[in-house]
Structures are given as C-alpha cells and as structure tokens.
C-alpha atoms as a PDB file:
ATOM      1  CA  UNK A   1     147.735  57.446 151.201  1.00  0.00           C
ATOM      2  CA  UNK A   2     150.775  55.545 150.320  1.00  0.00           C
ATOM      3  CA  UNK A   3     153.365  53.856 152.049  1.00  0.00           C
ATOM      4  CA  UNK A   4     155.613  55.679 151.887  1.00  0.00           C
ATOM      5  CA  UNK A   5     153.510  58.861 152.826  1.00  0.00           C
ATOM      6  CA  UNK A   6     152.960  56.968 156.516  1.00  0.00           C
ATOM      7  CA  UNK A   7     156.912  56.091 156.174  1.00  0.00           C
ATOM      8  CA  UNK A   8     158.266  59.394 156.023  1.00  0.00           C
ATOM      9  CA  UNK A   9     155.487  61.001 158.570  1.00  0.00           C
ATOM     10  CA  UNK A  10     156.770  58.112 161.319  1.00  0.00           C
ATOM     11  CA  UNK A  11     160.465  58.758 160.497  1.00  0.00           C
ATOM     12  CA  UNK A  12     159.988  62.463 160.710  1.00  0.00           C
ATOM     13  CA  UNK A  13     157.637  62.321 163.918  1.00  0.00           C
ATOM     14  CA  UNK A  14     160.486  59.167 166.015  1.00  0.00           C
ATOM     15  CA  UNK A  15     163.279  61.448 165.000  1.00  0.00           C
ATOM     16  CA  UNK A  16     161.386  64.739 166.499  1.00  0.00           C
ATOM     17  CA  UNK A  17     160.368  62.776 169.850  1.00  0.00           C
ATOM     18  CA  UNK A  18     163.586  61.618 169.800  1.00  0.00           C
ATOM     19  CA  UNK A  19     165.601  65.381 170.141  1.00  0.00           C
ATOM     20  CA  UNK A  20     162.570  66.738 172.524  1.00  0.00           C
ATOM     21  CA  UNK A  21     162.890  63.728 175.203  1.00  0.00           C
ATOM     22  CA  UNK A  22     166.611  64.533 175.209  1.00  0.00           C
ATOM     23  CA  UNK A  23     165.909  68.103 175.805  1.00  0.00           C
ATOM     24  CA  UNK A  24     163.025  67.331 177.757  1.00  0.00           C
ATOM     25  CA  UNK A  25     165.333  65.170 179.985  1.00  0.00           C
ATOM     26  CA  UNK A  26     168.332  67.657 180.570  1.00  0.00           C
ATOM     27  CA  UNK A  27     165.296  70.056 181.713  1.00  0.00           C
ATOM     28  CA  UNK A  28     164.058  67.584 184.274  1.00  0.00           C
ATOM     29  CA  UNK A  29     160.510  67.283 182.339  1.00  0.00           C
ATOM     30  CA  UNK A  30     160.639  63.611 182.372  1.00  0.00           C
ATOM     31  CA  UNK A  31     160.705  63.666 186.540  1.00  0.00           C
ATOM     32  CA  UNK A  32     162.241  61.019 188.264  1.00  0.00           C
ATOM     33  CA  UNK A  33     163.753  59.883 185.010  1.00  0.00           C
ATOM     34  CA  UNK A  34     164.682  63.352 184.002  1.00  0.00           C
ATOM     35  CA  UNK A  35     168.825  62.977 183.846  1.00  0.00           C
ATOM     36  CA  UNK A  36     168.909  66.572 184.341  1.00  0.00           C
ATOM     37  CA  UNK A  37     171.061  69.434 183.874  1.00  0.00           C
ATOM     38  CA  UNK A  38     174.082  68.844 185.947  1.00  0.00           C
ATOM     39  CA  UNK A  39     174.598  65.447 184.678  1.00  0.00           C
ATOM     40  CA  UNK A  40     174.156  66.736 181.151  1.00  0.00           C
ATOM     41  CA  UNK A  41     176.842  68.735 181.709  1.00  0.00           C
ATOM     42  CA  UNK A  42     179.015  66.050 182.933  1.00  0.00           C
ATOM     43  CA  UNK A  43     177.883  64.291 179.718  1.00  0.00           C
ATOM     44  CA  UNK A  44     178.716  66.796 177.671  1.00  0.00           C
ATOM     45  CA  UNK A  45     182.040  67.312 178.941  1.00  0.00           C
ATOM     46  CA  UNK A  46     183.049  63.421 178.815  1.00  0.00           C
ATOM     47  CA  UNK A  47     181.789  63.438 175.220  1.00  0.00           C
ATOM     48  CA  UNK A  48     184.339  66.104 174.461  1.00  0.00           C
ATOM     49  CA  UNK A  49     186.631  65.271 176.039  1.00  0.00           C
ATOM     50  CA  UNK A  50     189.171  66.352 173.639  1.00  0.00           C
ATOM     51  CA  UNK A  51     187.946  70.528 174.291  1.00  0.00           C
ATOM     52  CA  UNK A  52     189.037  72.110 176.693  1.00  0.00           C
ATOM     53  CA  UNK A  53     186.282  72.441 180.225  1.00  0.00           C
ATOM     54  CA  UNK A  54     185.790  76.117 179.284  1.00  0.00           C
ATOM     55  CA  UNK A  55     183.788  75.156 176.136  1.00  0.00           C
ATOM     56  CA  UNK A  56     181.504  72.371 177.759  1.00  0.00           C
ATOM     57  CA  UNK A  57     178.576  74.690 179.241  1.00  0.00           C
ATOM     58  CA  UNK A  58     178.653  76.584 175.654  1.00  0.00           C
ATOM     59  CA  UNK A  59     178.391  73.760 174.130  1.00  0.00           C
ATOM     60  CA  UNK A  60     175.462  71.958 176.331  1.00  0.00           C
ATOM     61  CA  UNK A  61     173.912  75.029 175.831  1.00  0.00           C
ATOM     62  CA  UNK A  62     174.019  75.514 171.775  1.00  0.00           C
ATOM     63  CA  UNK A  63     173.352  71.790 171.493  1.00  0.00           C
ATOM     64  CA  UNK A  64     170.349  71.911 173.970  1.00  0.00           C
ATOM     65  CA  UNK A  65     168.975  74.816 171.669  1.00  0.00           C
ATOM     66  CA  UNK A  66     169.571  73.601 168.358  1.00  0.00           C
ATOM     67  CA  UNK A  67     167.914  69.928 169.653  1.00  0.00           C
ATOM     68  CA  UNK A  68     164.923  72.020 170.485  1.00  0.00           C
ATOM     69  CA  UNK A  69     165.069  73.802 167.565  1.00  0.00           C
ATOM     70  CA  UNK A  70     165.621  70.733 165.325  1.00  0.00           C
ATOM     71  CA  UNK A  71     163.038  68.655 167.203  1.00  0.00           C
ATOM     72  CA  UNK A  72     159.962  71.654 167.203  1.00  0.00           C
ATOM     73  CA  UNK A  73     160.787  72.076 163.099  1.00  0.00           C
ATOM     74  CA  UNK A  74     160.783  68.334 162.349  1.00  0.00           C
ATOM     75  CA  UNK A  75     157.712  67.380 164.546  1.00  0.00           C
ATOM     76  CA  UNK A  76     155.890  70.240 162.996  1.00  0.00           C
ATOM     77  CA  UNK A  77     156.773  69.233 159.244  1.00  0.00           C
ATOM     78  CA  UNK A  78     158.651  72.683 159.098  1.00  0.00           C
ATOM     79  CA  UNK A  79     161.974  73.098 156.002  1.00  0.00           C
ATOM     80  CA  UNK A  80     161.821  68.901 156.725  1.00  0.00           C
ATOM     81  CA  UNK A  81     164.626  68.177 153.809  1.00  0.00           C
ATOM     82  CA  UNK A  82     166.558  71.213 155.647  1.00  0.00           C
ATOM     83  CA  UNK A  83     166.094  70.301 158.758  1.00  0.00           C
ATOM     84  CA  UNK A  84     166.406  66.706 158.314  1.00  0.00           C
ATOM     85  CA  UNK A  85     170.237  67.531 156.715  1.00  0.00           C
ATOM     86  CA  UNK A  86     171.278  69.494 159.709  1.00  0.00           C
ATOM     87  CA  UNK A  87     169.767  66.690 161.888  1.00  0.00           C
ATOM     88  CA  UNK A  88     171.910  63.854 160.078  1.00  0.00           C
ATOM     89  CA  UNK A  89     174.877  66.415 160.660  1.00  0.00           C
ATOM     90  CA  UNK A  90     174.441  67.077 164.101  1.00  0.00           C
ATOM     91  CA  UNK A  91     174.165  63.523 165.342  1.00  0.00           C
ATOM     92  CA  UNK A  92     176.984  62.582 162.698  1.00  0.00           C
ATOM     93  CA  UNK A  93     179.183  64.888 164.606  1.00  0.00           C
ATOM     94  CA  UNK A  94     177.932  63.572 168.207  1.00  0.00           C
ATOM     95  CA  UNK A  95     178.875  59.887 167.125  1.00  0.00           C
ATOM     96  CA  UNK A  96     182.218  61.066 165.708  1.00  0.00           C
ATOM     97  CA  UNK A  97     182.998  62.521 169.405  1.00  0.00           C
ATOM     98  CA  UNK A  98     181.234  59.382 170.902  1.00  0.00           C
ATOM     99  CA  UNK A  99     183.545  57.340 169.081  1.00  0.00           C
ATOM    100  CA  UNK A 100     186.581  59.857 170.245  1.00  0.00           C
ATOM    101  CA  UNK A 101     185.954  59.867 173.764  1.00  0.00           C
ATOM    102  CA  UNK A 102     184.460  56.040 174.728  1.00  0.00           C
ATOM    103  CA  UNK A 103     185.742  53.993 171.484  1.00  0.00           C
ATOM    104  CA  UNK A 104     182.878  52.605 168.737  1.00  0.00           C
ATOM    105  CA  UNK A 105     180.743  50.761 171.005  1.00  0.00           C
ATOM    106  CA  UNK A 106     178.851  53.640 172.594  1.00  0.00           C
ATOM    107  CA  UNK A 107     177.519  55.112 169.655  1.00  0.00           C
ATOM    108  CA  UNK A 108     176.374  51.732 167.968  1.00  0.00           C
ATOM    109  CA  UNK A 109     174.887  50.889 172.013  1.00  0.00           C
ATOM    110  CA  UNK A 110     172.584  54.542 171.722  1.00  0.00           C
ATOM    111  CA  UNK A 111     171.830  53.908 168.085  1.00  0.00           C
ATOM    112  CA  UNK A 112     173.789  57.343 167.027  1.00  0.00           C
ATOM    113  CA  UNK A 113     174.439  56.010 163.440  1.00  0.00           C
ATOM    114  CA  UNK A 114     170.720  54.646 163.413  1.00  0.00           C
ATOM    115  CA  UNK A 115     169.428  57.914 163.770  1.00  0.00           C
ATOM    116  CA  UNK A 116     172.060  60.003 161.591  1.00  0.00           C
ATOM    117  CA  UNK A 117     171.129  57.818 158.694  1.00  0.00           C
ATOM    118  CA  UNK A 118     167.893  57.943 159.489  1.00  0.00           C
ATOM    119  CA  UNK A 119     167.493  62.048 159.488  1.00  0.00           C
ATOM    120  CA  UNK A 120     169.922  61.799 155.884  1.00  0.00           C
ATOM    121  CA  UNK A 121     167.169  59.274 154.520  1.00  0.00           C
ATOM    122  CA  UNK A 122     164.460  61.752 155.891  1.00  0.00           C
ATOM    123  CA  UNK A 123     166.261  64.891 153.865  1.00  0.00           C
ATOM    124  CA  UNK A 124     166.370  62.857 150.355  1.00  0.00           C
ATOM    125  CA  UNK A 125     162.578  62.314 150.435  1.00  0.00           C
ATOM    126  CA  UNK A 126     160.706  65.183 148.389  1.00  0.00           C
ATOM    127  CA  UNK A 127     156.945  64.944 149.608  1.00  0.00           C
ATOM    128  CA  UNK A 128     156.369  66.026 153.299  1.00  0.00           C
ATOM    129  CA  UNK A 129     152.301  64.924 153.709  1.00  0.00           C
ATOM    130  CA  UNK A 130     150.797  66.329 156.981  1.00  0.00           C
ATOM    131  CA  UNK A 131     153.573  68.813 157.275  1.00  0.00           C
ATOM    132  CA  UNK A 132     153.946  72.374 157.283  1.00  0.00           C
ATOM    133  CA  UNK A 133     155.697  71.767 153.938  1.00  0.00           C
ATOM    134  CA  UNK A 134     152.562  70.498 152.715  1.00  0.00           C
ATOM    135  CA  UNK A 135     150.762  73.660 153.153  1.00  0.00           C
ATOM    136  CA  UNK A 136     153.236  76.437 152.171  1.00  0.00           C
END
C-alpha cells in the first residue's frame, strides 16, 4: 500500500462526502441542520443572479442531480478520472458564478477553488485502488 494509494482513496472519498452532504442538506437529511429545499432555491437563484428567475428551479434541479450523480460515482470508485474531470468542471463553474454574484471572497470563504483543484488533481491520477475501477 503506498502513499499515494491512501492519498487518492481520501481525496476521492472527502470530495464524494462532500457533493452527498450538499445534496443530503437541500433534501433535509441532515435534520435540524438540513438547509433545505426552499433555501436552496434562494441560493441558487442569488448565485445566478445574472439568469433570469425562470431558470433557477431548472437549474437547482440539474445541479442537485448531477451532485448526486457525481458524489454516488466518486464514492464508489466508479469512471474516477471521468468523473473527477466533470467534478473539477462543475465546481469551476459554481466559483466562476460565486465570484459573479458576491465578488472573490465567497468562493475562497467555502473553499470552491480548494475543491475544483482538488477533483482536477483526482482526474490526473491513473491507479484507482479500492475502486470500482480497480475491478473492471
């Protein structure tokens, strides 16, 4: 087992936990500290700020899925380089509209650019142990 074996697994596994306690909050699975649904949407819409209201419950919406999506693939080990690409992406574009809407300090505050670099470091690595990679 090498270090870097135990490297990737934790960067794979805090990026994965990281998209599923987002989704799990919007659901309300957190409870009490859920932020829930309606102030996702409020979220959402403040975050874009720059589309027009129409778009902001499509847009919770596709984000909430692909989050899910993202977060089940990665946690599993599942098309990680893939997945891990279209991770960086995503959050890329979130702190670009972070940055729109409430100025630079927001996204460095959540750690946006943390995390985007984080899943493009994840997608450059080539061995995937205890993954579904592994196996196929």
């Amino acid at each position: 087992m090498k270090k870097t074996d135990i490297s990737a697994l934790t960067l794979r596994l805090s990026l994965a936990l990281g998209f599923l306690s987002a989704v799990a909050s919007r659901l309300g699975y957190w409870g009490q500290q859920s932020s829930g649904w309606v102030h996702f949407l409020s979220y959402t819409g403040q975050v874009n700020s720059f589309l027009p209201k129409a778009f902001i419950p499509v847009i919770a919406t596709a984000s909430t899925a692909v989050e899910t999506c993202l977060g089940l693939s990665l946690l599993i080990g599942f098309k990680t380089n893939i997945t891990a690409f279209c991770a960086a992406i995503l959050t890329l574009i979130f702190a670009a509209a972070m940055t729109y809407s409430f100025g630079i300090k927001e996204p460095l505050d959540y750690s946006v650019f943390a995390f985007s670099a984080g899943a493009f470091q994840l997608a450059t690595i080539h061995r995937h142990r205890w993954s579904m990679d592994q196996l196929l």
